[in-house]
Protein backbone atom coordinates (compact mmCIF):
# COMPACT_ATOMS: atom_id res chain seq x y z
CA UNK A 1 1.65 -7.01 13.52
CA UNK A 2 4.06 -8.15 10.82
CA UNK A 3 6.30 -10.91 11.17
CA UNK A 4 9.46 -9.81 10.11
CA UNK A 5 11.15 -13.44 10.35
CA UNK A 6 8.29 -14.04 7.66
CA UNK A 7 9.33 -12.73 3.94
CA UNK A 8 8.35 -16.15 2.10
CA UNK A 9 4.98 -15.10 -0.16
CA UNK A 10 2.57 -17.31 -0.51
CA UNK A 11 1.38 -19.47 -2.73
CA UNK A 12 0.14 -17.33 -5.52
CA UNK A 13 -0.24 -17.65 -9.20
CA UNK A 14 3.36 -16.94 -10.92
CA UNK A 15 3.95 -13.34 -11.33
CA UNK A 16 1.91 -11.89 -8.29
CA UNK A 17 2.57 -11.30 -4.31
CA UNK A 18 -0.46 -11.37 -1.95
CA UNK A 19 -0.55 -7.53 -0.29
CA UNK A 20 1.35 -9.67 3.17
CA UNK A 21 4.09 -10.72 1.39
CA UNK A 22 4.98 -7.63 -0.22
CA UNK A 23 4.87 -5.80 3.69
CA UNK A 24 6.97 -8.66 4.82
CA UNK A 25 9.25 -7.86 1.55
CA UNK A 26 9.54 -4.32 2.70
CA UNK A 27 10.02 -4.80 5.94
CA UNK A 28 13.25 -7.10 5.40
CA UNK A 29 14.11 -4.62 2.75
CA UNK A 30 13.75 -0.93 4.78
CA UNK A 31 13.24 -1.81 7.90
CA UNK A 32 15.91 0.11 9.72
CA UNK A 33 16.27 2.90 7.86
CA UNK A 34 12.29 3.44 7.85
CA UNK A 35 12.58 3.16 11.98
CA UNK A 36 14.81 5.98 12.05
CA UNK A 37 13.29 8.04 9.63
CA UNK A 38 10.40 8.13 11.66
CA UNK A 39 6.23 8.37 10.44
CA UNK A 40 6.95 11.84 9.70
CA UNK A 41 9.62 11.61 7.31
CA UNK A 42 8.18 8.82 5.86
CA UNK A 43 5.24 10.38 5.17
CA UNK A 44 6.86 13.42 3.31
CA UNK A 45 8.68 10.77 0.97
CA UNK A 46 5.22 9.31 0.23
CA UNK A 47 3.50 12.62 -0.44
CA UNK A 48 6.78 13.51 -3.13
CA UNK A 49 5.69 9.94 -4.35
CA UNK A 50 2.37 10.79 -4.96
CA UNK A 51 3.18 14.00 -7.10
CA UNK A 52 5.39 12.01 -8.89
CA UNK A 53 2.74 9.86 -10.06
CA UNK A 54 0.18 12.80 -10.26
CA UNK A 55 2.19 13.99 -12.99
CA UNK A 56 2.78 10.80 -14.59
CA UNK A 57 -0.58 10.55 -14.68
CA UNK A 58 -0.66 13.76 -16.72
CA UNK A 59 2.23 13.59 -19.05
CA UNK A 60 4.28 9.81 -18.08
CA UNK A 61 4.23 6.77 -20.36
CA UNK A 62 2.95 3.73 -19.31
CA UNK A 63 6.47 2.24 -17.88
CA UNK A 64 6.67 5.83 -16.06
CA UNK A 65 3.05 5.31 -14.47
CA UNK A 66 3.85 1.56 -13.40
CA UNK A 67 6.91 2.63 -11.35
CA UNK A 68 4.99 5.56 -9.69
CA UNK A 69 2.40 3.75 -8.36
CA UNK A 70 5.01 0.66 -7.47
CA UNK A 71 6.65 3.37 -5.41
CA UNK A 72 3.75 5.14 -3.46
CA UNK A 73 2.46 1.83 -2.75
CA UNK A 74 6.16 1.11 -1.09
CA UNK A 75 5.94 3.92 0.99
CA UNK A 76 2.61 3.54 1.83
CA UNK A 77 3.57 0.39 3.15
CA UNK A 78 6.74 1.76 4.83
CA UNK A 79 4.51 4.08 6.89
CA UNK A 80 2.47 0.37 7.65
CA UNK A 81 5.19 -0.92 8.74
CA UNK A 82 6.79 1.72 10.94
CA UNK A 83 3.20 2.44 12.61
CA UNK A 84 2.65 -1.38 13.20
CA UNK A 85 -0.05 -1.68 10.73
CA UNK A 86 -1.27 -5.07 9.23
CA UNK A 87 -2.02 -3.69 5.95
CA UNK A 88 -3.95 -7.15 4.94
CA UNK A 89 -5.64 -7.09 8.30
CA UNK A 90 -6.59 -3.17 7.90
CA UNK A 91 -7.91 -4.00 3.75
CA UNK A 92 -10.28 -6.82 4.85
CA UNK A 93 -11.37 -5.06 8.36
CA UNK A 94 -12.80 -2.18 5.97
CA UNK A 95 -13.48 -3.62 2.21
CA UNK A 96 -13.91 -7.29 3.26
CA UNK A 97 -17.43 -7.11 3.85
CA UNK A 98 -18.42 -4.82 1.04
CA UNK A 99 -18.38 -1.16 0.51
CA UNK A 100 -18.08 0.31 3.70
CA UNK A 101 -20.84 2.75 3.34
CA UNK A 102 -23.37 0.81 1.56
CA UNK A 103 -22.03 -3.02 2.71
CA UNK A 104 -22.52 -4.39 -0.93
CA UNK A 105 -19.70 -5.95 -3.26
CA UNK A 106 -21.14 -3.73 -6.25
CA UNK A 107 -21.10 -0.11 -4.50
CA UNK A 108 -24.55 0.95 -4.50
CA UNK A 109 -23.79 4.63 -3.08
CA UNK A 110 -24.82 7.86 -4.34
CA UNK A 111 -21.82 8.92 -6.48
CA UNK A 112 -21.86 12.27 -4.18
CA UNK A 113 -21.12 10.16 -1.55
CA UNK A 114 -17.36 8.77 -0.49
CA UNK A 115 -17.82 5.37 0.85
């Protein structure tokens, strides 16, 4: 679980935030609000997100794209928060040890397969 008394980010090279400090960030920043919104209407701002970016990803300029996928991976992390995921602890549980179907660093799996 988050610590929500915790929004300092850690030591990281000037210009970046580690994937915990940013949940703390949104936590302190949404909190509330996300709460009472509630997983499900969460999730529908996330999914208007995503088409948002789908057509960026189409048509958008660069600057466009960059804000799109700053914003689905907010509410991505809103729906962590709300749900009392560890979104650091749920990355390195699956990808930490390799791909998680083939357990190598350089994915070695059929490209039919999804790892």
């Amino acid at each position: 679980m988050i610590d929500a008394a915790s929004t300092s980010a850690p030591a990281t090279p000037a210009g970046e935030i580690s994937l915990r400090a940013f949940q703390n960030l949104i936590r302190k920043m949404y909190f509330e609000k996300d709460q009472a919104r509630g997983i499900d209407g969460t999730f529908m701002w996330l999914m208007e997100e995503i088409g948002e970016l789908a057509s960026c990803l189409r048509n958008g300029t660069h600057e466009e794209r960059l804000g799109e996928f700053a914003d689905v991976i907010a509410w991505l992390t809103t729906i962590a928060n709300v749900a009392g995921v560890d979104l650091t602890d749920a990355v390195m549980k699956k990808y930490g040890s390799g791909c998680p179907g083939c357990n190598q660093f350089l994915c070695t799996c059929d490209n039919a397969e999804k790892p």
